[in-house]
N, C-alpha and C. Protein backbone atom coordinates (compact mmCIF):
# COMPACT_ATOMS: atom_id res chain seq x y z
N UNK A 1 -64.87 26.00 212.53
CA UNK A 1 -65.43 27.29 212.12
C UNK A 1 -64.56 28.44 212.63
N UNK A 2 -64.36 28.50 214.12
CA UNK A 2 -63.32 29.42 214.42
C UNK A 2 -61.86 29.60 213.88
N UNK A 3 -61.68 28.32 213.38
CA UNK A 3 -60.09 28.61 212.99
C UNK A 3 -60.11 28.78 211.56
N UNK A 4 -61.45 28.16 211.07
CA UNK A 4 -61.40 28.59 209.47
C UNK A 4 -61.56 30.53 209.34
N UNK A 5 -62.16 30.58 210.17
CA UNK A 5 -62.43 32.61 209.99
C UNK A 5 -60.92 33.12 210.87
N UNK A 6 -60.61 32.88 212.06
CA UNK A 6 -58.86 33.30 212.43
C UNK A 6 -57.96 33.31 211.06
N UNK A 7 -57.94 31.74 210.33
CA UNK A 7 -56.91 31.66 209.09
C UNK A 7 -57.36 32.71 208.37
N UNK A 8 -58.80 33.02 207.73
CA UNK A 8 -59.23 34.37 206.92
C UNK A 8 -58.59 35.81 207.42
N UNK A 9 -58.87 35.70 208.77
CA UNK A 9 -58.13 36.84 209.38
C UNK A 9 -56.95 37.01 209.53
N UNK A 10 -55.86 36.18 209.79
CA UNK A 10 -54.56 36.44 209.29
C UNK A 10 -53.83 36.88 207.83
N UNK A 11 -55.25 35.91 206.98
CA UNK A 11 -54.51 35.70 205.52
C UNK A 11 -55.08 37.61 205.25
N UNK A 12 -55.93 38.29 205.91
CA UNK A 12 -56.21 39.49 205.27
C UNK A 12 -54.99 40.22 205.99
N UNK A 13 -54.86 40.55 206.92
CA UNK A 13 -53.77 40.74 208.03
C UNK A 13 -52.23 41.16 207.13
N UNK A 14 -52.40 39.76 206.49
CA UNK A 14 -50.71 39.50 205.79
C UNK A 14 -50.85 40.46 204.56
N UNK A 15 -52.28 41.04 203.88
CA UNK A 15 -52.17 41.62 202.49
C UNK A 15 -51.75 42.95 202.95
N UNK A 16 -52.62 43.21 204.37
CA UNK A 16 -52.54 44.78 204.50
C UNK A 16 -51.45 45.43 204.98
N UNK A 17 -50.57 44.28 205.62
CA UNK A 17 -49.17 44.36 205.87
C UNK A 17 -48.08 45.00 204.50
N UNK A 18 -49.00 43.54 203.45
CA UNK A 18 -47.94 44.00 202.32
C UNK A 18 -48.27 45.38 201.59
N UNK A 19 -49.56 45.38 201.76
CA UNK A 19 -50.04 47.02 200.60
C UNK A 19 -49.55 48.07 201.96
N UNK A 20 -49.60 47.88 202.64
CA UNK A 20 -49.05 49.21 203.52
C UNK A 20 -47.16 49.17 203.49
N UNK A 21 -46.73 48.25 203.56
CA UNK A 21 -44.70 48.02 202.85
C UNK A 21 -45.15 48.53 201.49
N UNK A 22 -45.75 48.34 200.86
CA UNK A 22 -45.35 48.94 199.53
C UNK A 22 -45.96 50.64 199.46
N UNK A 23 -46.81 50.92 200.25
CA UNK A 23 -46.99 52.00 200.25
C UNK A 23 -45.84 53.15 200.79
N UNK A 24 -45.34 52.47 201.93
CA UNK A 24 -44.04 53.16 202.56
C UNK A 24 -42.84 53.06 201.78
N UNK A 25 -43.03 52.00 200.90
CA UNK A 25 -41.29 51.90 200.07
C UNK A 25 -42.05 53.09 199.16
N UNK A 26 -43.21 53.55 198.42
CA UNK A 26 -43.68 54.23 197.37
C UNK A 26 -42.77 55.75 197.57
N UNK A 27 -43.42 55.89 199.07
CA UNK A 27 -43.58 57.17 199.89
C UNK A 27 -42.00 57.71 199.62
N UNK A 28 -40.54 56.66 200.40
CA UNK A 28 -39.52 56.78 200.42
C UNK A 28 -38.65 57.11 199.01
N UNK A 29 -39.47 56.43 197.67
CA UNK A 29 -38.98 56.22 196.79
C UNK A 29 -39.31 58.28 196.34
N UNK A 30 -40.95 58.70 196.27
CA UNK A 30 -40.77 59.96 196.25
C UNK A 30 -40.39 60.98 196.56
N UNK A 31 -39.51 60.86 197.91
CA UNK A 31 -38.73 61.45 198.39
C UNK A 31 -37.44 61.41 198.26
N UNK A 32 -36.94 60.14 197.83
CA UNK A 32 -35.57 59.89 197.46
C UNK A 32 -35.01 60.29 196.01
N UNK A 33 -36.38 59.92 195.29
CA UNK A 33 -36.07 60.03 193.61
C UNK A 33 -35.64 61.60 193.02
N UNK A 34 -36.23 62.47 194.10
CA UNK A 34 -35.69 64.04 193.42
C UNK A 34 -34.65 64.10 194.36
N UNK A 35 -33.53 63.52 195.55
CA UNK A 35 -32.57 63.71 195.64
C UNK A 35 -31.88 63.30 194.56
N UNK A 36 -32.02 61.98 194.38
CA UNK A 36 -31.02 61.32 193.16
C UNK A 36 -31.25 62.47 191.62
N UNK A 37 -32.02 62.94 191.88
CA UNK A 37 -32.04 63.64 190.43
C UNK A 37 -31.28 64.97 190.41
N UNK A 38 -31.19 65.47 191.42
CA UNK A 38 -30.59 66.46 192.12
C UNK A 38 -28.66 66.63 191.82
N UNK A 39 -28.32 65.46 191.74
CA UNK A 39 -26.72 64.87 191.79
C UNK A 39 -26.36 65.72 190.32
């Protein structure tokens, strides 16, 4: 029981990892995209 809810808790762990990397690549990309447009 404990390790079946720990594995749940990692496996959520690992999404919010990824939606928060993609939120920061988002962030970088709106800040980068009007330099590049800028050229």
């Amino acid at each position: 029981m404990h390790s079946k809810n720990y594995l749940l808790l990692k496996e959520r762990q690992k999404k919010l990892t990824k939606s928060s990397w993609i939120a920061v690549c988002r962030r970088k990309a709106k800040i980068a995209l009007p330099a590049i447009l800028q050229y």
